[in-house]
C-alpha atoms as a PDB file:
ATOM      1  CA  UNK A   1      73.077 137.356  26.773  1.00  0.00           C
ATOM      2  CA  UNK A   2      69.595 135.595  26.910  1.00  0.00           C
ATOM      3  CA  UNK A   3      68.629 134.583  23.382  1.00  0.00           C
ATOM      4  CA  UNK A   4      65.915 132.668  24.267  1.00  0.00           C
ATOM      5  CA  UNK A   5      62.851 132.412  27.074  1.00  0.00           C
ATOM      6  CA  UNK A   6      61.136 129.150  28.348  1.00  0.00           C
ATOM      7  CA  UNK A   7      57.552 130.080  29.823  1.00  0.00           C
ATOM      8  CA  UNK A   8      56.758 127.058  32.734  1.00  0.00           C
ATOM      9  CA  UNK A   9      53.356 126.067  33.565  1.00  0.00           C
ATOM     10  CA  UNK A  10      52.532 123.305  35.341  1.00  0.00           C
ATOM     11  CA  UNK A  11      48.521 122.229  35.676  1.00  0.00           C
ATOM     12  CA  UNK A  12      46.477 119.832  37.543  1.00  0.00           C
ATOM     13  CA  UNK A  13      42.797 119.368  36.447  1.00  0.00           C
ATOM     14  CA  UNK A  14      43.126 122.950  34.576  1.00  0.00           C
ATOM     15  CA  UNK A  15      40.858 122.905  31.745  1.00  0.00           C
ATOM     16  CA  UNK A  16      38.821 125.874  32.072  1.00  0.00           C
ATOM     17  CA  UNK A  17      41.619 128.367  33.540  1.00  0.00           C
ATOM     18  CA  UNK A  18      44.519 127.633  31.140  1.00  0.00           C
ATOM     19  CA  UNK A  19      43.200 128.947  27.914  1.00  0.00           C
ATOM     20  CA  UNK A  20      42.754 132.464  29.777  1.00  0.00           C
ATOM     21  CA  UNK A  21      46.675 131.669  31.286  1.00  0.00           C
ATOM     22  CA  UNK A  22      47.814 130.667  28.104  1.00  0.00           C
ATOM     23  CA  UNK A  23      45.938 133.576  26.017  1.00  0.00           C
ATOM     24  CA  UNK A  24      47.812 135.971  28.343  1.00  0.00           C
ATOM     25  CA  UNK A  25      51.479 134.495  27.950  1.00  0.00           C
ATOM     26  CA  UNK A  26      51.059 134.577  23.854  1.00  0.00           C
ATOM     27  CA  UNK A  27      50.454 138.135  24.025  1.00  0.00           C
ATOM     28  CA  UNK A  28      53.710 138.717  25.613  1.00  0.00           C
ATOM     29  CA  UNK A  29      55.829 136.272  23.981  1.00  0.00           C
ATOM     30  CA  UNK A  30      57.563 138.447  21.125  1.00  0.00           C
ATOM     31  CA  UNK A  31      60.445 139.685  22.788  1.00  0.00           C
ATOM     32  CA  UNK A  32      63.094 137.448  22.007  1.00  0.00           C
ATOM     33  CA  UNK A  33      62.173 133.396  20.965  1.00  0.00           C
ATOM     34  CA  UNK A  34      60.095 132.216  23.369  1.00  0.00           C
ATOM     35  CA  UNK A  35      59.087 128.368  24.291  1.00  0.00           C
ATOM     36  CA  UNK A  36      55.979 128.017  26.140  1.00  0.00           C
ATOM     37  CA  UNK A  37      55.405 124.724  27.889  1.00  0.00           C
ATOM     38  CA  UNK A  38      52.859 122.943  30.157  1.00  0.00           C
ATOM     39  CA  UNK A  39      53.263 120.113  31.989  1.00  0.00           C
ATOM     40  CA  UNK A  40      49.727 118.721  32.654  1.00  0.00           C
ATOM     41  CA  UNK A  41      50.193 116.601  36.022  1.00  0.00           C
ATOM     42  CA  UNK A  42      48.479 113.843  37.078  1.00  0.00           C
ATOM     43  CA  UNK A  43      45.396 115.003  35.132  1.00  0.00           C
ATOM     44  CA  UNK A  44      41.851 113.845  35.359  1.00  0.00           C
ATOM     45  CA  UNK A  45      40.533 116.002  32.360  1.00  0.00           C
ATOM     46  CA  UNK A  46      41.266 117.723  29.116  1.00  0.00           C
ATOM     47  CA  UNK A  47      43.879 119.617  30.689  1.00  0.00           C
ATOM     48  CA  UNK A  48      46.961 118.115  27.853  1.00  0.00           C
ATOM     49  CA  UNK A  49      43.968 118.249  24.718  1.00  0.00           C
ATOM     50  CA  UNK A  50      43.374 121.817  25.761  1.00  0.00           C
ATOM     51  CA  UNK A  51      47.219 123.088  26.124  1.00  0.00           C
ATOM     52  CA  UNK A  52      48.084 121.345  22.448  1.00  0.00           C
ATOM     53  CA  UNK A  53      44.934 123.385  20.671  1.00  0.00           C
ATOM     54  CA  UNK A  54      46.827 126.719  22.047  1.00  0.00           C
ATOM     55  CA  UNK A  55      50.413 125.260  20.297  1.00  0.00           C
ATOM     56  CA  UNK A  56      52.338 125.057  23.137  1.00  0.00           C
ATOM     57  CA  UNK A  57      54.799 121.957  23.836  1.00  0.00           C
ATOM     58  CA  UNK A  58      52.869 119.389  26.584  1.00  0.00           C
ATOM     59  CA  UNK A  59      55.136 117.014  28.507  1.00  0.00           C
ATOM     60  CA  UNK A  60      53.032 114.932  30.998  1.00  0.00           C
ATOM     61  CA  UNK A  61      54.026 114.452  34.192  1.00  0.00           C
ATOM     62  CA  UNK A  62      52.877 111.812  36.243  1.00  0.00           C
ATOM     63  CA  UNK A  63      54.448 113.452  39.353  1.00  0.00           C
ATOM     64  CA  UNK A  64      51.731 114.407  41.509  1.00  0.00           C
ATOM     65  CA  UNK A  65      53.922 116.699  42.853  1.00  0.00           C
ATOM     66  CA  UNK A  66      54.046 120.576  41.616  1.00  0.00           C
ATOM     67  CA  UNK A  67      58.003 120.532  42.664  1.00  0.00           C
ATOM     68  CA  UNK A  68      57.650 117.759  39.986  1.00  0.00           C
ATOM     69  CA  UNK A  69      55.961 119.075  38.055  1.00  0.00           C
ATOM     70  CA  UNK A  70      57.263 121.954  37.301  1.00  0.00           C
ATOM     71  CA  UNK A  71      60.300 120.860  36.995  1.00  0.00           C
ATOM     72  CA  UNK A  72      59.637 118.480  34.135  1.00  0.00           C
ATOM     73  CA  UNK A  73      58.198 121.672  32.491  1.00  0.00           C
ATOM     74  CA  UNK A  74      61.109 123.768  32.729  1.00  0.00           C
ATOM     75  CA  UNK A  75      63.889 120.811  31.754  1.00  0.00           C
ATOM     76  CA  UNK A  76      61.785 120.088  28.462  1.00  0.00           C
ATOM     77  CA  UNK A  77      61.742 123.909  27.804  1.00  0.00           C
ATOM     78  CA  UNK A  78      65.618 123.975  27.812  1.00  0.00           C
ATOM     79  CA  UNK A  79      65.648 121.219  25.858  1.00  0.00           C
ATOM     80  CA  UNK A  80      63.838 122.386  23.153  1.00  0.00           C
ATOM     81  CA  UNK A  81      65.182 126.058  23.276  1.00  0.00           C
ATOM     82  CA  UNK A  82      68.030 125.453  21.118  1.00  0.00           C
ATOM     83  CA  UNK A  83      69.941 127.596  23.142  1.00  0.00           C
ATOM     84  CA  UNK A  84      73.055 126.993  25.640  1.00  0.00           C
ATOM     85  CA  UNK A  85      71.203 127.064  29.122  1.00  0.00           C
ATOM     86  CA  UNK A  86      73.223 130.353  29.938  1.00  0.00           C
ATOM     87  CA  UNK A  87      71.465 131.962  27.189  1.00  0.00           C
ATOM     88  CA  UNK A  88      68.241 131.047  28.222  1.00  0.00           C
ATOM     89  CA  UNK A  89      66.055 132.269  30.814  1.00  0.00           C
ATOM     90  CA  UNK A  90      62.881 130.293  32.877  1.00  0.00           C
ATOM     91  CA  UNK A  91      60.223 132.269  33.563  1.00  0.00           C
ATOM     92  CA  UNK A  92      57.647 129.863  35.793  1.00  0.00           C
ATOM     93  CA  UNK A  93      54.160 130.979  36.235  1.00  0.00           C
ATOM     94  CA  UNK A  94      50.551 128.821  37.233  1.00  0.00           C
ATOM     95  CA  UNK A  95      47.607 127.782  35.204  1.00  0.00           C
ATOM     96  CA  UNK A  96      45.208 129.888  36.975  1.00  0.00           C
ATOM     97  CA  UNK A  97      47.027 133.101  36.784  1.00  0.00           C
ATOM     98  CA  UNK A  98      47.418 135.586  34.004  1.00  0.00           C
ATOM     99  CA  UNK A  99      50.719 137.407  33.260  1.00  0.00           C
ATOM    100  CA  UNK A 100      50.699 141.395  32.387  1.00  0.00           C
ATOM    101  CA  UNK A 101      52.085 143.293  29.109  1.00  0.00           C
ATOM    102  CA  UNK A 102      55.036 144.226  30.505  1.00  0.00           C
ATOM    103  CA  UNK A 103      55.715 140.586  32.404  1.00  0.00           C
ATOM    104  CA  UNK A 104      59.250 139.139  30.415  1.00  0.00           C
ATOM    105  CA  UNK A 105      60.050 142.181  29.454  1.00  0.00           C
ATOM    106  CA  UNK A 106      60.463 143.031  33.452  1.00  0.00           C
ATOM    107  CA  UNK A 107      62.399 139.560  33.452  1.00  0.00           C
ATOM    108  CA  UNK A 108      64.582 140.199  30.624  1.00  0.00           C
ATOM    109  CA  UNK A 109      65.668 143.567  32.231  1.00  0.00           C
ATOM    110  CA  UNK A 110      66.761 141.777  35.545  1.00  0.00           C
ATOM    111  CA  UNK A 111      68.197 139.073  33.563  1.00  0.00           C
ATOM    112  CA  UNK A 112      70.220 141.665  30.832  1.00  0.00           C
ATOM    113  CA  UNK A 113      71.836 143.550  34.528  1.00  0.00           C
ATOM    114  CA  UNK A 114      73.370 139.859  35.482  1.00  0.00           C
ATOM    115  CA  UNK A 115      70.368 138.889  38.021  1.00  0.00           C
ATOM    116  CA  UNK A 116      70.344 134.665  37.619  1.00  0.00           C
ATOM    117  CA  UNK A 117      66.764 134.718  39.944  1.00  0.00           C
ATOM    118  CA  UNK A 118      64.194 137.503  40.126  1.00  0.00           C
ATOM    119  CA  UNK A 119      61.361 136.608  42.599  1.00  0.00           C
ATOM    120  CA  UNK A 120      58.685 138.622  41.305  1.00  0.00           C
ATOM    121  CA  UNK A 121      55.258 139.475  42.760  1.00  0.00           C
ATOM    122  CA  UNK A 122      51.604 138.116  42.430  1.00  0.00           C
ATOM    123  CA  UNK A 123      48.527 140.206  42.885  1.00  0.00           C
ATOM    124  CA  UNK A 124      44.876 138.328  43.960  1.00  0.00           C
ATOM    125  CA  UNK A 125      42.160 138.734  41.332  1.00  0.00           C
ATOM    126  CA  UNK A 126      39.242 140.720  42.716  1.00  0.00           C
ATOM    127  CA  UNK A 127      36.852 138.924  40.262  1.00  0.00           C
ATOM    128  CA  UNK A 128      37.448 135.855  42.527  1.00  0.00           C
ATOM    129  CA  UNK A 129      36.628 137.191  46.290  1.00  0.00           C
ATOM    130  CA  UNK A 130      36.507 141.235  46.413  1.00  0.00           C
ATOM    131  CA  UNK A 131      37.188 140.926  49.999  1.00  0.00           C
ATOM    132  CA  UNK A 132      39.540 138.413  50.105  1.00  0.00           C
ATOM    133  CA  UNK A 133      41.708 140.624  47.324  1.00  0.00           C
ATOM    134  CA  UNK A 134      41.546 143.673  49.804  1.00  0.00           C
ATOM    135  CA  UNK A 135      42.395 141.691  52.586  1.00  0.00           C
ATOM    136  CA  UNK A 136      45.172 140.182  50.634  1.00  0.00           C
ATOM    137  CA  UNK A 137      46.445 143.264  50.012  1.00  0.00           C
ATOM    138  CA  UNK A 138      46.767 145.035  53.294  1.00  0.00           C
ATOM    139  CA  UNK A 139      48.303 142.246  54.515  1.00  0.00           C
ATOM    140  CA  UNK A 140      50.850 142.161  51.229  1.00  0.00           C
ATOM    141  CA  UNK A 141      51.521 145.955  50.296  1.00  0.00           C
ATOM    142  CA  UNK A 142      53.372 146.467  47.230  1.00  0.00           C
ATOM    143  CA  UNK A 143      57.170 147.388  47.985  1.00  0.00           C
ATOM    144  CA  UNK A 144      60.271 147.347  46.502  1.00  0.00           C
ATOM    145  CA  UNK A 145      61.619 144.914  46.414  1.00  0.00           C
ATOM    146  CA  UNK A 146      59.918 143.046  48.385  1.00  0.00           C
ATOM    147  CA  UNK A 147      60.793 139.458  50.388  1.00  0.00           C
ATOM    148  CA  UNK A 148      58.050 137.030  48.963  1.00  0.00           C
ATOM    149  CA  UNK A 149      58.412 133.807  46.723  1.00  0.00           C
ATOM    150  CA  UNK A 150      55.789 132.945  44.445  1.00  0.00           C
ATOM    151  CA  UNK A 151      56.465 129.928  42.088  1.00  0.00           C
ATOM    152  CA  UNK A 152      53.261 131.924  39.919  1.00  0.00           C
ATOM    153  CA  UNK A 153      56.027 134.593  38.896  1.00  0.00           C
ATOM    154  CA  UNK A 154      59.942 133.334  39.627  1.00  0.00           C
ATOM    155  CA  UNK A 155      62.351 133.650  36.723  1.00  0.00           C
ATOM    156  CA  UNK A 156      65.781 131.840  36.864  1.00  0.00           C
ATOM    157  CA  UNK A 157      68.617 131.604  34.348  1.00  0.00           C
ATOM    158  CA  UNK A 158      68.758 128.114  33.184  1.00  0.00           C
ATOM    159  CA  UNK A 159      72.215 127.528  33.802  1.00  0.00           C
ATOM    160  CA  UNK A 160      71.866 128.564  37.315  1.00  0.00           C
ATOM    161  CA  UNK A 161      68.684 126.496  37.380  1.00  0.00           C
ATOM    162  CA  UNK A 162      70.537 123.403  36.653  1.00  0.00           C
ATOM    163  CA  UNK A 163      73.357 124.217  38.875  1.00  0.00           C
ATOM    164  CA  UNK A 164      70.943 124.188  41.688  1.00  0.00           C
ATOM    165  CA  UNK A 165      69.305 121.232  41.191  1.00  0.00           C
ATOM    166  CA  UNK A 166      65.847 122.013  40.082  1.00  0.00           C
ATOM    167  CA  UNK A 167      62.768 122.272  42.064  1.00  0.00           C
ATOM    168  CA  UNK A 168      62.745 119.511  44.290  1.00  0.00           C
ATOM    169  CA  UNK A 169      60.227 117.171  43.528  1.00  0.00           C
ATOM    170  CA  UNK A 170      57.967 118.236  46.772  1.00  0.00           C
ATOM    171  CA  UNK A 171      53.950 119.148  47.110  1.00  0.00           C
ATOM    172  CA  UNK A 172      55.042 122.789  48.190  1.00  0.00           C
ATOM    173  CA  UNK A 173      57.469 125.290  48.375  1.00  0.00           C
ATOM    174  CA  UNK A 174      59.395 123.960  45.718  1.00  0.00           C
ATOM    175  CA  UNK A 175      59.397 127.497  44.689  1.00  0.00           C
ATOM    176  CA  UNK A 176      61.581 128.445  48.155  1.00  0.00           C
ATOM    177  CA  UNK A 177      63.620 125.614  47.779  1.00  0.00           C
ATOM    178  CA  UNK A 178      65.158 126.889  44.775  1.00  0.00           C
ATOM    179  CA  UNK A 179      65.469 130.003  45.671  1.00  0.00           C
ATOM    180  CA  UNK A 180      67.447 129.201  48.674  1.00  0.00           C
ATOM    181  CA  UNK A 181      69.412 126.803  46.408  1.00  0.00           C
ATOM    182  CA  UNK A 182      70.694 129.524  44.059  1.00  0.00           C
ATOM    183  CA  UNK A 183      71.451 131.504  46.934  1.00  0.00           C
ATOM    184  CA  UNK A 184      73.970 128.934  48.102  1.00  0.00           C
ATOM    185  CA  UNK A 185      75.724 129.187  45.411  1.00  0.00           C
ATOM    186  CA  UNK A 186      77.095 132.270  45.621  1.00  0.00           C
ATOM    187  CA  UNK A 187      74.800 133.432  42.243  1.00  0.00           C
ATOM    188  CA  UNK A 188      72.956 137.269  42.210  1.00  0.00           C
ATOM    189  CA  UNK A 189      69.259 137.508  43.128  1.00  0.00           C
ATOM    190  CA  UNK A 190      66.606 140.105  43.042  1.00  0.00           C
ATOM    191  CA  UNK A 191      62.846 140.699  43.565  1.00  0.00           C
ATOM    192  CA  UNK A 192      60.488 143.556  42.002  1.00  0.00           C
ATOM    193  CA  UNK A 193      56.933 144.342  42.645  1.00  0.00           C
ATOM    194  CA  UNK A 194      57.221 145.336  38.883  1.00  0.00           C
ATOM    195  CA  UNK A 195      54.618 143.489  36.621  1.00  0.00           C
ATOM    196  CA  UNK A 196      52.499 141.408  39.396  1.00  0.00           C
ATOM    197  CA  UNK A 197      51.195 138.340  37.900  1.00  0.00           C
ATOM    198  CA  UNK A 198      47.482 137.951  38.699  1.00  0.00           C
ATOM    199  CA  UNK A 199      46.473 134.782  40.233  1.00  0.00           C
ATOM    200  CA  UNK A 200      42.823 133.275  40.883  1.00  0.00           C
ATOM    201  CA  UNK A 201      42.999 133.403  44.387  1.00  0.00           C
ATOM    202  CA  UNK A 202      40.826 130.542  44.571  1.00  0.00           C
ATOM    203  CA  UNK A 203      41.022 128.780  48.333  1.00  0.00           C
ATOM    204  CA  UNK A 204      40.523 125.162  46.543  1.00  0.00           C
ATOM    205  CA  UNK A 205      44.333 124.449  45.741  1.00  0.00           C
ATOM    206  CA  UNK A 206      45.977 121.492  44.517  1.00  0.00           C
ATOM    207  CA  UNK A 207      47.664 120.924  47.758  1.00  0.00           C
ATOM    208  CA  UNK A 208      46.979 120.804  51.007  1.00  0.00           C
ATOM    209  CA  UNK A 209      49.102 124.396  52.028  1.00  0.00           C
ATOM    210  CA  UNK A 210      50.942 126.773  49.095  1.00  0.00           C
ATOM    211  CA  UNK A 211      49.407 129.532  48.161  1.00  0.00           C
ATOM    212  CA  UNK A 212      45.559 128.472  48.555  1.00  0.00           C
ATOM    213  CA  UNK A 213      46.169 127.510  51.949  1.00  0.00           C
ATOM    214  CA  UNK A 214      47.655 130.531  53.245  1.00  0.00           C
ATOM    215  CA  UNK A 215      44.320 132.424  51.445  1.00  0.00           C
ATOM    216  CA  UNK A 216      42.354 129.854  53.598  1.00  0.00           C
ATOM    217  CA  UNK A 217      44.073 131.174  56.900  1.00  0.00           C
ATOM    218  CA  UNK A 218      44.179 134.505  55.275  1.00  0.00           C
ATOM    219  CA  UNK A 219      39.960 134.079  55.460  1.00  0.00           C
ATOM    220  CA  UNK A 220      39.554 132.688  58.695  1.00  0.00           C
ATOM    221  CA  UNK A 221      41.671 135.394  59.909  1.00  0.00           C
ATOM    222  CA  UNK A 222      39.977 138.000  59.041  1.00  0.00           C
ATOM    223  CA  UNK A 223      36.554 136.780  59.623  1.00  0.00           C
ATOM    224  CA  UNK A 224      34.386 136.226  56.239  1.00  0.00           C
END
């Protein structure tokens, strides 16, 4: 039985997209206790002063590394959830993303029916690029479930999480890592298209490929 949630959120340089990140997580935080920590990594601006005025727990990280950095986040939520780590689930989202209404209480339904990972699904901001959302999204229909990893919306039990060694401390697809680490353990997975977590789509990511740099190709790709 989960009897507690730990909300991940690593940021580099995220000053003016984590109160809107943060605003969104509060307003779903009240189904069961619910730690909320950010990681601020590597930072160059108010990224830590900013995450502290919303009363969330900030653990540097001097990483450089979002594998690192997230994982720094998600340890130092378990820690500070009170909670034996199979009672606790990880839900991992971004700075520049905002999470919908129904977002851990999706999570906590997978995680209630056994699941230890639910790889959930992200949906492009049209506020960003119009075009780039509706190109985004004939390339990435909806379905159910569906195959895609996005470290913006991945939940994982935390005794699972630990059993599988974190995220690695890597520059991307620390995300897949994991998943394919729980996987070899023999543990119960799912995805849902349920509750998409809306991300920036911005093309100026903080590495070189993820998620901004398939957008990039994504762009070029379709010619605009």
């Amino acid at each position: 039985m989960i009897r507690a949630v730990v909300v991940a959120v690593p940021a580099r340089d995220e000053e003016q997209r984590l109160p809107a990140a943060l605003r969104s997580i509060a307003a779903v935080a009240r189904a069961v206790p619910v730690v909320v920590v950010v990681a601020p990594d590597a930072c160059t601006d108010r990224t830590a002063e900013v995450a502290r005025s919303h009363g969330v727990l900030v653990v540097p990280s001097e990483a450089g590394r979002v594998g690192g950095a997230r994982d720094v986040a998600v340890r130092a939520g378990l820690a500070a959830a009170g909670e034996p780590a199979e009672s606790v689930w990880v839900a991992n989202t971004d700075a520049d993303c905002a999470v919908p209404p129904a977002w851990l209480d999706v999570h906590l339904r997978f995680a209630a029916a056994g699941v230890a990972l639910l790889r959930g699904a992200v949906r492009l901001d049209p506020a960003t690029s119009p075009a780039l959302a509706r190109a985004w999204r004939r390339r990435n229909p909806p379905v159910e479930p569906h195959p895609y990893v996005h470290g913006a919306n991945l939940g994982v039990r935390g005794d699972a999480y630990l059993a599988a060694g974190g995220f690695p401390d890597v520059a991307h697809d620390e995300d897949v890592a994991l998943v394919g680490a729980v996987r070899a353990l023999g543990l119960p997975t799912a995805s849902t298209d349920r509750a998409p977590v809306v991300t920036s789509g911005r093309l100026d990511g903080r590495t070189d490929a993820g998620f901004a740099g398939y957008l990039r190709e994504l762009q070029q790709a379709v010619g605009f």
